[in-house]
Structure formats: C-alpha cells, structure tokens
PDB file of N, CA and C in Angstrom:
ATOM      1  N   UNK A   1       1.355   1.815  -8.603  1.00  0.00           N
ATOM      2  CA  UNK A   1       1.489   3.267  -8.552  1.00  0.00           C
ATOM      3  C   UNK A   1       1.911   3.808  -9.912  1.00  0.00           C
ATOM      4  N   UNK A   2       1.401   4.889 -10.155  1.00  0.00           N
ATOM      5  CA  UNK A   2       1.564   5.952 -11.422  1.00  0.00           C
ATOM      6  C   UNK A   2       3.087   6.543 -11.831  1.00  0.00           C
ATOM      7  N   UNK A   3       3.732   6.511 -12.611  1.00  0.00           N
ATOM      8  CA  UNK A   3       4.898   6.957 -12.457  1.00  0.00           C
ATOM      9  C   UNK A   3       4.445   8.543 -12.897  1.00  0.00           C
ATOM     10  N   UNK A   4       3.387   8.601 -14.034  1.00  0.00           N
ATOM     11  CA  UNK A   4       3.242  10.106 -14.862  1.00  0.00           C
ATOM     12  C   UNK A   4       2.121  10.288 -14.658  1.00  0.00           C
ATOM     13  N   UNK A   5       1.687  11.873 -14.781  1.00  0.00           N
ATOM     14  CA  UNK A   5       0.072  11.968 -13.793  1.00  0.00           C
ATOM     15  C   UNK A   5      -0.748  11.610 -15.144  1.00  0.00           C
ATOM     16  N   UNK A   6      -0.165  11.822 -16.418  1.00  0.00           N
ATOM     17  CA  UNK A   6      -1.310  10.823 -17.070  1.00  0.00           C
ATOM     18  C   UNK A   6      -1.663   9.595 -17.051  1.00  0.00           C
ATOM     19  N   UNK A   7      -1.083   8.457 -16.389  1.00  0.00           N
ATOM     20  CA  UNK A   7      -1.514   7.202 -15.701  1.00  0.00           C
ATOM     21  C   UNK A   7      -2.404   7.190 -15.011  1.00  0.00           C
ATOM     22  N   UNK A   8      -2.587   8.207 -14.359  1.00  0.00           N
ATOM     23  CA  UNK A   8      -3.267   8.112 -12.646  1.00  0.00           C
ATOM     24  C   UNK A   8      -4.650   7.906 -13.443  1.00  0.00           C
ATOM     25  N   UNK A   9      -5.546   7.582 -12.600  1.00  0.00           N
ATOM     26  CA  UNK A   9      -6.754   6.625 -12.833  1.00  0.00           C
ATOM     27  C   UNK A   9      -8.067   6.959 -11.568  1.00  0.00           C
ATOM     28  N   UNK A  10      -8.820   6.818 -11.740  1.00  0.00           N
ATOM     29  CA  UNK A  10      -9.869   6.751 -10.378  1.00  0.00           C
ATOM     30  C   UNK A  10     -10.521   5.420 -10.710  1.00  0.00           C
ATOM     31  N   UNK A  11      -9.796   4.573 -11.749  1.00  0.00           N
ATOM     32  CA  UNK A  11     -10.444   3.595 -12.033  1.00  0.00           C
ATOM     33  C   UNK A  11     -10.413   2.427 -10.689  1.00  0.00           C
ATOM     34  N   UNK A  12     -11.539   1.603 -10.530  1.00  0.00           N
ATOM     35  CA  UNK A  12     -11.156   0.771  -9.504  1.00  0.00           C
ATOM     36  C   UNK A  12     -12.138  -0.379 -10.281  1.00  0.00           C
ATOM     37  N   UNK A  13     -11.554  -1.987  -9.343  1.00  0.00           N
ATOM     38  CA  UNK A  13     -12.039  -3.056 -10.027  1.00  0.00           C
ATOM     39  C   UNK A  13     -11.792  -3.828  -8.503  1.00  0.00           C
ATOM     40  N   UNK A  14     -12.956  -4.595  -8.122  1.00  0.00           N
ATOM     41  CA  UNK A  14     -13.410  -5.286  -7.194  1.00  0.00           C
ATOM     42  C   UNK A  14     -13.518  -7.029  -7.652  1.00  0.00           C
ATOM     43  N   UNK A  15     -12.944  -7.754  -7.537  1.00  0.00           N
ATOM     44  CA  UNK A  15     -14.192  -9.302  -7.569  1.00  0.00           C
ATOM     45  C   UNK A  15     -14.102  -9.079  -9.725  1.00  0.00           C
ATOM     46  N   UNK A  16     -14.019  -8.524 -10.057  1.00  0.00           N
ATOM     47  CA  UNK A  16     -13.513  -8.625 -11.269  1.00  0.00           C
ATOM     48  C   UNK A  16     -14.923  -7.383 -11.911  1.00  0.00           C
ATOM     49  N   UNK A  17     -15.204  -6.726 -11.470  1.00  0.00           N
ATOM     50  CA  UNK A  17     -16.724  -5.589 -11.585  1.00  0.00           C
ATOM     51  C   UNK A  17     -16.021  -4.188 -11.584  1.00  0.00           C
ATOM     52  N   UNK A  18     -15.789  -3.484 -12.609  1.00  0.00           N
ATOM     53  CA  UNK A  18     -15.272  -2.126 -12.389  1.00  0.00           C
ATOM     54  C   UNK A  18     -16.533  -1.277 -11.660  1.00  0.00           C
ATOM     55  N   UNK A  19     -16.138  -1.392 -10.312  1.00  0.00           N
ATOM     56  CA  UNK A  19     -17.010  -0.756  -9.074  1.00  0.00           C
ATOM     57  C   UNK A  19     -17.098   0.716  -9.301  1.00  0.00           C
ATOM     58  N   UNK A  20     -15.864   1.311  -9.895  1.00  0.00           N
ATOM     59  CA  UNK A  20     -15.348   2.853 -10.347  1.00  0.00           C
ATOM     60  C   UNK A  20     -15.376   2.816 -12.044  1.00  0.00           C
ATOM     61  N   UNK A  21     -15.490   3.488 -12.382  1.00  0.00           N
ATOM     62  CA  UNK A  21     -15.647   3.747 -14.108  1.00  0.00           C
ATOM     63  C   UNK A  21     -15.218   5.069 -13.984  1.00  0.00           C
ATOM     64  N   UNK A  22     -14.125   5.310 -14.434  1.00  0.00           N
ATOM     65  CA  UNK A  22     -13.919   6.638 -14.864  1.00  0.00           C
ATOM     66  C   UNK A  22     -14.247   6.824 -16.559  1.00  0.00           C
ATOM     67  N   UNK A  23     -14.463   7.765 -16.246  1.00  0.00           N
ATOM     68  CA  UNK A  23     -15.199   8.687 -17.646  1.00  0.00           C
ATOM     69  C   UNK A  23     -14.769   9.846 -18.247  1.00  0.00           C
ATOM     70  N   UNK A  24     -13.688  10.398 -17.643  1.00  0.00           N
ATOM     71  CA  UNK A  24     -12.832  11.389 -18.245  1.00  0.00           C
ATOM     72  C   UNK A  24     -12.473  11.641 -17.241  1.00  0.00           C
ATOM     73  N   UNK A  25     -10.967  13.051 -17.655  1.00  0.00           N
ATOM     74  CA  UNK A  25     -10.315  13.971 -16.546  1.00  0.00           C
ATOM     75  C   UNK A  25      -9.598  14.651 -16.979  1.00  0.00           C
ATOM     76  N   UNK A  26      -9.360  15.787 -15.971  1.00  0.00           N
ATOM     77  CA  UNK A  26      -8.702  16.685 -16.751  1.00  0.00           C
ATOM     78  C   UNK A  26      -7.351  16.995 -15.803  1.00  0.00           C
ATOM     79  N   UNK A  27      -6.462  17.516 -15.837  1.00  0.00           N
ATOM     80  CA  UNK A  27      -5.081  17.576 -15.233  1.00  0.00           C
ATOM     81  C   UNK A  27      -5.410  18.973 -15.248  1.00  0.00           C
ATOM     82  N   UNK A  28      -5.166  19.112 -13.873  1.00  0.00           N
ATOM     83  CA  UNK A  28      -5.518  21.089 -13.611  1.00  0.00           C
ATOM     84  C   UNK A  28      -3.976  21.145 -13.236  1.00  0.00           C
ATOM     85  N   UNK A  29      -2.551  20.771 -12.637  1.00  0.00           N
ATOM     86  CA  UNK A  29      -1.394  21.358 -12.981  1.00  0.00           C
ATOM     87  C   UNK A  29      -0.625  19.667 -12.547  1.00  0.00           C
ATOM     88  N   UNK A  30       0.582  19.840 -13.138  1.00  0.00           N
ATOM     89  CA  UNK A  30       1.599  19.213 -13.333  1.00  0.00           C
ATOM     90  C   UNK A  30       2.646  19.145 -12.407  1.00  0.00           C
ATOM     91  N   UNK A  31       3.195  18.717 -12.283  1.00  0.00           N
ATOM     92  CA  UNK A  31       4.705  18.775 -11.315  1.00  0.00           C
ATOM     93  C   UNK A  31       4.635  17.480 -10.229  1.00  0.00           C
ATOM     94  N   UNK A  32       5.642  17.928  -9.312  1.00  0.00           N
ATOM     95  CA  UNK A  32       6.083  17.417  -7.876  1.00  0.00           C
ATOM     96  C   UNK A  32       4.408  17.076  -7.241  1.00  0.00           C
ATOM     97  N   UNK A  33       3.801  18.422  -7.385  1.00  0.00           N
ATOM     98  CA  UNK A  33       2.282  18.490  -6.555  1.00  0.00           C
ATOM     99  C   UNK A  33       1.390  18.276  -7.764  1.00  0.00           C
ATOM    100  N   UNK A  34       0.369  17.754  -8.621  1.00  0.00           N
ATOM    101  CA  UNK A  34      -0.009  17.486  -9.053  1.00  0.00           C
ATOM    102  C   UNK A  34      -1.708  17.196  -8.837  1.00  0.00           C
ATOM    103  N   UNK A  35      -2.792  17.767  -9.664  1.00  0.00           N
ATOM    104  CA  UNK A  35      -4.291  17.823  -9.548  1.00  0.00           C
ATOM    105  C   UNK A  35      -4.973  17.687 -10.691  1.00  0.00           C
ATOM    106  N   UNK A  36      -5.910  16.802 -10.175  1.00  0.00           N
ATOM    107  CA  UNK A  36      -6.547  15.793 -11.222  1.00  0.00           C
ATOM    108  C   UNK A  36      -8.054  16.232 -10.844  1.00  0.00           C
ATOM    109  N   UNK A  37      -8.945  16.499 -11.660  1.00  0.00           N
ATOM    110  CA  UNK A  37     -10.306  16.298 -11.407  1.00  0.00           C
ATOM    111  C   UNK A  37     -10.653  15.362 -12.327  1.00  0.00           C
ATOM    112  N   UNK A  38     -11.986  14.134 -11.555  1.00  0.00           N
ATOM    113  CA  UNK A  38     -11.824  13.002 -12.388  1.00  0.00           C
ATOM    114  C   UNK A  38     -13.826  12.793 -12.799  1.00  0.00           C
ATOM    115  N   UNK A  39     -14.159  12.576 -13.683  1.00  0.00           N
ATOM    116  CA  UNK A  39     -15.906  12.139 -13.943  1.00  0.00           C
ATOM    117  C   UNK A  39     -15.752  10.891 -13.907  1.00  0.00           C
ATOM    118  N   UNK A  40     -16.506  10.187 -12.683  1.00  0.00           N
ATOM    119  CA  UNK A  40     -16.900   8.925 -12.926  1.00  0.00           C
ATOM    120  C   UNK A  40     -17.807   8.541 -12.642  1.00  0.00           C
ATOM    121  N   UNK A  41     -18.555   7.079 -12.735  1.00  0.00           N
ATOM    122  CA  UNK A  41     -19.512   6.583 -12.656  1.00  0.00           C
ATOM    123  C   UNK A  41     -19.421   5.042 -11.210  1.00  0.00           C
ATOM    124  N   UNK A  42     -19.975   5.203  -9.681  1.00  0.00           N
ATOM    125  CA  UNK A  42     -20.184   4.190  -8.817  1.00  0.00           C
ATOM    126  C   UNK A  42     -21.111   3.196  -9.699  1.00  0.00           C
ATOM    127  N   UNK A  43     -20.555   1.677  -9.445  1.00  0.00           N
ATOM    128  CA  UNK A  43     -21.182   0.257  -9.932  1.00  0.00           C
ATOM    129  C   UNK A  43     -22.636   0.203  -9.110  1.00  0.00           C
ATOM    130  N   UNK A  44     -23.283   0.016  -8.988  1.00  0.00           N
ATOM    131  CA  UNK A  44     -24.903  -0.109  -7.873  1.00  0.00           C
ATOM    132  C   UNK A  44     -24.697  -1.726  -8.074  1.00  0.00           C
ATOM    133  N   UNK A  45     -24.132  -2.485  -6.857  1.00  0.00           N
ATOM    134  CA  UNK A  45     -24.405  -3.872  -7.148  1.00  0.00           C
ATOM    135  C   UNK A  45     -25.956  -4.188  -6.692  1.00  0.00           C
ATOM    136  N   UNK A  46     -26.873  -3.779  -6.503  1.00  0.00           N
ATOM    137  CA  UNK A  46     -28.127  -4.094  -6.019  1.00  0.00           C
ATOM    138  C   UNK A  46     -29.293  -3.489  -7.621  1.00  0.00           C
ATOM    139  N   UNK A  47     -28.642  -2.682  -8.087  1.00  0.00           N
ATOM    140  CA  UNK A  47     -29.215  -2.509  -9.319  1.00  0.00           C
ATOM    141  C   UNK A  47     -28.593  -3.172 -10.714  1.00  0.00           C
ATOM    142  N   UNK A  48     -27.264  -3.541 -10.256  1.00  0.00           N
ATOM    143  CA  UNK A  48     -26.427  -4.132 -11.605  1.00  0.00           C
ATOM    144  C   UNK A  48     -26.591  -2.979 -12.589  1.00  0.00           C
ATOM    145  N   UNK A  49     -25.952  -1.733 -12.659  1.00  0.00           N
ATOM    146  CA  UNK A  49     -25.960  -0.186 -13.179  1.00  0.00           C
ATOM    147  C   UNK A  49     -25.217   0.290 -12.469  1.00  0.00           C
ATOM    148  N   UNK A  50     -24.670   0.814 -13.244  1.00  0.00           N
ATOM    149  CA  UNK A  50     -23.954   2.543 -12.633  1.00  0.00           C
ATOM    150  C   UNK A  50     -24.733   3.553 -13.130  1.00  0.00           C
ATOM    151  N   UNK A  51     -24.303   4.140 -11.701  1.00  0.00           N
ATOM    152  CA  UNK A  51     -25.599   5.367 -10.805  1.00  0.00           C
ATOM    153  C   UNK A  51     -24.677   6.976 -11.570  1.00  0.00           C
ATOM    154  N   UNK A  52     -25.383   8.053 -11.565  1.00  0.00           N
ATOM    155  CA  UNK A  52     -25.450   9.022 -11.799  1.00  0.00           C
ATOM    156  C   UNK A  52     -23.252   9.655 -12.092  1.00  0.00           C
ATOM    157  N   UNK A  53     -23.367  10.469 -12.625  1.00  0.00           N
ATOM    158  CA  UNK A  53     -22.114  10.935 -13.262  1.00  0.00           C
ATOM    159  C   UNK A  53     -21.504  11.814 -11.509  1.00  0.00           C
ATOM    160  N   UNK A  54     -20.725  11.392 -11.432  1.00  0.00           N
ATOM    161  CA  UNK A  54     -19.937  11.923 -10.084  1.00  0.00           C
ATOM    162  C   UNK A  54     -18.873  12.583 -10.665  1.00  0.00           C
ATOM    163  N   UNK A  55     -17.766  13.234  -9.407  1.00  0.00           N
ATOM    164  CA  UNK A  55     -16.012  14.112 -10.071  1.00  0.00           C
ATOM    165  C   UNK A  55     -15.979  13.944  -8.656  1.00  0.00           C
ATOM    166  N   UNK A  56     -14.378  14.216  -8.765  1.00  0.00           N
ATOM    167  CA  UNK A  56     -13.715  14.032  -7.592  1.00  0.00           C
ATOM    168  C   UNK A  56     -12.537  14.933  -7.987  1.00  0.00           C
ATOM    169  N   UNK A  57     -11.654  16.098  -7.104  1.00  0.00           N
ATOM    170  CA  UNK A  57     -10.897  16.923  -7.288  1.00  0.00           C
ATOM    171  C   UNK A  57      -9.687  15.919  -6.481  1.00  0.00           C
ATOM    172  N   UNK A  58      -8.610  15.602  -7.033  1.00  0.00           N
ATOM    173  CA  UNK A  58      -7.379  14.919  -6.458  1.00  0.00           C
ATOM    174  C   UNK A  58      -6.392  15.448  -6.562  1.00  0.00           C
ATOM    175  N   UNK A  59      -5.563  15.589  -5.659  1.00  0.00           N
ATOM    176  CA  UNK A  59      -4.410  15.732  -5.237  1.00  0.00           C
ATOM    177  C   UNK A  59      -3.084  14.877  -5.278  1.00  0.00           C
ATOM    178  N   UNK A  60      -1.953  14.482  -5.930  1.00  0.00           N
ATOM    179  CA  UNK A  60      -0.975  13.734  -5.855  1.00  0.00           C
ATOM    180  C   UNK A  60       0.433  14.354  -5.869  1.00  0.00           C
ATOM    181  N   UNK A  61       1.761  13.853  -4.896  1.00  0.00           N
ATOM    182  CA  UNK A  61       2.836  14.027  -4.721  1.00  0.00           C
ATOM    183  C   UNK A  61       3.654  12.979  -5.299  1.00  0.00           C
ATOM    184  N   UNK A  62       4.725  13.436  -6.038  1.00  0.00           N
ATOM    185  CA  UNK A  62       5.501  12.749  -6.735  1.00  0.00           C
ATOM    186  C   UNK A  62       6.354  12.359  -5.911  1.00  0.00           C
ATOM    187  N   UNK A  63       6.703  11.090  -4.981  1.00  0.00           N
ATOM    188  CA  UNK A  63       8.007  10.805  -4.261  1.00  0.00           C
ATOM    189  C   UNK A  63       8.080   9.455  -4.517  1.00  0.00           C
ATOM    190  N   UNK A  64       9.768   9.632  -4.790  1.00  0.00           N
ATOM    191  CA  UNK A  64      10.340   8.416  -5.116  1.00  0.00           C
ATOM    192  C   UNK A  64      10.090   7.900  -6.609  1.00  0.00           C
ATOM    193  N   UNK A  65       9.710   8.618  -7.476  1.00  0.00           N
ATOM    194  CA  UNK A  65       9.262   8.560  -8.447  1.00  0.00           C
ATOM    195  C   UNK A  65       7.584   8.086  -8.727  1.00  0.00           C
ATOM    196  N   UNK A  66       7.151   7.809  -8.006  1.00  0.00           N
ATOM    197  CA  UNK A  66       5.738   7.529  -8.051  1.00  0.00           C
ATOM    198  C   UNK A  66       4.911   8.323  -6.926  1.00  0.00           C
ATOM    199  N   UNK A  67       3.282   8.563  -7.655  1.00  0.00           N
ATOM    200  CA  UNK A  67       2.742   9.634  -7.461  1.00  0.00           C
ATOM    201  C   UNK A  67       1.695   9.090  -6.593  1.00  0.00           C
ATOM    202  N   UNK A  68       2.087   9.416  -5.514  1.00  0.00           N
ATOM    203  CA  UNK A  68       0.267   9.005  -4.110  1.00  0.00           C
ATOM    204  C   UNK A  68      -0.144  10.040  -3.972  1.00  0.00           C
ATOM    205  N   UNK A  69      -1.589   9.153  -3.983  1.00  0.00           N
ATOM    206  CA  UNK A  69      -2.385  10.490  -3.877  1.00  0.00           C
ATOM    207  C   UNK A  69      -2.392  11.603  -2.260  1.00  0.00           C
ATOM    208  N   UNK A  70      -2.763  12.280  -2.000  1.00  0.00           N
ATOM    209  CA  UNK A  70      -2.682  13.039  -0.839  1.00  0.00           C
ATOM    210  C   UNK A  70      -3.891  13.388  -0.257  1.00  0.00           C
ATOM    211  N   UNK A  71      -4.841  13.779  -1.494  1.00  0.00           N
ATOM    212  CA  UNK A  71      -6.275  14.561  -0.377  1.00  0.00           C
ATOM    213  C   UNK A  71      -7.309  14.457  -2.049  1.00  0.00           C
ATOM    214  N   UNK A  72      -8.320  14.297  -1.384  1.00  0.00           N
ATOM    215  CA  UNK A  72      -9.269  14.465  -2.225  1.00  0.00           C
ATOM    216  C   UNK A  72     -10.422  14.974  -1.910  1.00  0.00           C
ATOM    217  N   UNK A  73     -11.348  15.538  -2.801  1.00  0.00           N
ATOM    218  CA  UNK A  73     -13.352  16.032  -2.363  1.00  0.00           C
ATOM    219  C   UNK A  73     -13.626  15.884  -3.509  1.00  0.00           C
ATOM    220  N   UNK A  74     -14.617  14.858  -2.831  1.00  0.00           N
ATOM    221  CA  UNK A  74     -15.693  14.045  -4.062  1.00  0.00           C
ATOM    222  C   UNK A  74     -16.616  15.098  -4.043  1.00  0.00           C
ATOM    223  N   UNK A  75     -17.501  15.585  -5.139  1.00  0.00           N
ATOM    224  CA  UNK A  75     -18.292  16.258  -5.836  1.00  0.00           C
ATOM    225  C   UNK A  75     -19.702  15.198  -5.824  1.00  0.00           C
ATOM    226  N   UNK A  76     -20.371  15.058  -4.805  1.00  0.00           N
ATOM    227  CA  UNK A  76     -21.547  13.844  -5.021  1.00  0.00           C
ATOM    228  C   UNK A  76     -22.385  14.059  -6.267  1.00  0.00           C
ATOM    229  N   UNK A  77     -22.846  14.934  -6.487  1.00  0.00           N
ATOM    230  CA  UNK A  77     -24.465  15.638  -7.663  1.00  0.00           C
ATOM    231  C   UNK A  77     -23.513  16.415  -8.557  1.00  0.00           C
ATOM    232  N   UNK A  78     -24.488  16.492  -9.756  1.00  0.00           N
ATOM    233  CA  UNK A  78     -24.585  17.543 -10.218  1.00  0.00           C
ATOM    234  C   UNK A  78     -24.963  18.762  -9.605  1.00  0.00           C
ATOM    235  N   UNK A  79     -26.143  19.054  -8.952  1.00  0.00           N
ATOM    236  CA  UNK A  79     -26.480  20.246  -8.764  1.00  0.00           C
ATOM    237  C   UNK A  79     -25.146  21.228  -7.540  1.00  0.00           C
ATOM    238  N   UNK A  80     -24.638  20.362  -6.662  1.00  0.00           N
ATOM    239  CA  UNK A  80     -23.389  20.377  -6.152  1.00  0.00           C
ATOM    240  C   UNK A  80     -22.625  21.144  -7.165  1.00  0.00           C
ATOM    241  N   UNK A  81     -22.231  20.272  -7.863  1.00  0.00           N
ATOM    242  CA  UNK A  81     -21.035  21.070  -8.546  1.00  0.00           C
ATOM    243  C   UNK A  81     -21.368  22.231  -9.713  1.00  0.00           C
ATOM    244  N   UNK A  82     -22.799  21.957  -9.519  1.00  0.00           N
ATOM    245  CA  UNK A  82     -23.059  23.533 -10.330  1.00  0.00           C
ATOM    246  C   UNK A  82     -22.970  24.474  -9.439  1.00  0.00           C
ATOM    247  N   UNK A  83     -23.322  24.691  -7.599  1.00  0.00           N
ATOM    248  CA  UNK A  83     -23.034  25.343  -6.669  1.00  0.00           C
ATOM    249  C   UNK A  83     -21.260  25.694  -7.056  1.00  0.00           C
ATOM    250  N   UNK A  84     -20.488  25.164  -6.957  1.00  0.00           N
ATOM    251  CA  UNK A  84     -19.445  25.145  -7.062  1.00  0.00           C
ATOM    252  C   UNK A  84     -18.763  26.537  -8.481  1.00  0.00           C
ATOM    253  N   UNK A  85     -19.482  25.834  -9.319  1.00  0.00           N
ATOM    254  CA  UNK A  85     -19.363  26.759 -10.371  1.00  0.00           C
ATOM    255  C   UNK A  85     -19.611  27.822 -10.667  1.00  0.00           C
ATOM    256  N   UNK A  86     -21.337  27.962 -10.023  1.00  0.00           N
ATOM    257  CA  UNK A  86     -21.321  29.420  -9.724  1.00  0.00           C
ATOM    258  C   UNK A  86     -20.753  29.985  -8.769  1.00  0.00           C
ATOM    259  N   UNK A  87     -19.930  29.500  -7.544  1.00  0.00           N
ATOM    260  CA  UNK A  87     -19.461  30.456  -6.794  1.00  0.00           C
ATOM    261  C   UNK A  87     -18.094  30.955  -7.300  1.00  0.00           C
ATOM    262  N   UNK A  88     -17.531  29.912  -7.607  1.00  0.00           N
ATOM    263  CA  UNK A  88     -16.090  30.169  -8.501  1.00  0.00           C
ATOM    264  C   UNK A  88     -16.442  31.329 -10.007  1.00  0.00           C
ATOM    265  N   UNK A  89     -17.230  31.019 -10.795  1.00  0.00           N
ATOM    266  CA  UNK A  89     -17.479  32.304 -11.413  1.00  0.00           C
ATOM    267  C   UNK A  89     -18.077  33.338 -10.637  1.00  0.00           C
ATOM    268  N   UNK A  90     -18.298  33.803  -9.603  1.00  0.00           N
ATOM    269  CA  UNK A  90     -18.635  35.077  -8.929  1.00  0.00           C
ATOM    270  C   UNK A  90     -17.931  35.549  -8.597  1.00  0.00           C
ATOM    271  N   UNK A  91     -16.683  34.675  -8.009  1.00  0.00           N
ATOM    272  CA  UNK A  91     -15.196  35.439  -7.200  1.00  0.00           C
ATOM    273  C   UNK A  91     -13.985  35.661  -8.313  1.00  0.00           C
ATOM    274  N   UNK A  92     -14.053  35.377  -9.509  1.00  0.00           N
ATOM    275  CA  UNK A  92     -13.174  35.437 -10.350  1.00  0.00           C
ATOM    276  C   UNK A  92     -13.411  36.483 -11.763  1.00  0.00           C
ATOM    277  N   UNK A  93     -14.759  36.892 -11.388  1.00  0.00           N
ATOM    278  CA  UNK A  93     -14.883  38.077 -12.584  1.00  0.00           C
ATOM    279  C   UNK A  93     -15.276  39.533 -11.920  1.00  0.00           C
TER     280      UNK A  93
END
C-alpha cells in the first residue's frame, strides 16, 4: 500500500508480465479523499502486445496512513472519453 498519492500506481505485474502498464497520471485533488486519473496500456497475452491506450478515474482514502483505493470507472476507448469531454465542456462554459 501507498503511503503518498504520488506512489499510487495502476501498475500491475502477473507471472512476472506487466499485464497493466501505466503510462502517465494526473492527481485531480489531494488529501484524506484523494483522485487519480491514470493512462494505461492492458498486456494481450494471445497477441504478446499491449492493446490500445485506456484511463481509469480512481478514487483513494487515506486510513491508517495508507491509501485504498475506494471506487473506480475505467474509460474503455478513446472515442468514450472524447464523449466525456465533450459533455464536460458543454456544462462548464
């Protein structure tokens, strides 16, 4: 577990194969409650490649000094999260 939300990771490793590849992130706020949106890349063990650029919006609570996560929504596509974008720029200008 993460003690500081810059630790936190979406990285994952299976059988010794980083199955998860993270690829950047950005820290949308800080504290007790804490949110991470993360770009990564799924392993394709049937193609031996990682498949298309994914994000995932995360959620983490700081207790006990270390930060679990709480809730997350994976972003599957691009074209998804361009939906996303344009609706969020429509309600905010």
């Amino acid at each position: 577990m993460a003690e500081t939300v810059d630790e936190l990771t979406i990285t994952y490793e299976e059988d010794g194969i980083e199955t998860v590849k993270e690829l950047d992130k950005e820290i949308l706020t800080k504290g007790a409650w804490s949110t991470i949106i993360f770009r990564y890349q799924d392993w394709n063990r049937s193609k031996e490649e990682y498949g298309a650029d994914k994000y995932s919006i995360r959620r983490y609570q700081k207790r006990n000094g270390q930060y679990q996560q709480k809730s997350k929504f994976n972003i599957s596509s691009k074209d998804q999260a361009e939906k996303i974008i344009g609706a969020l720029e429509k309600w905010i200008k």
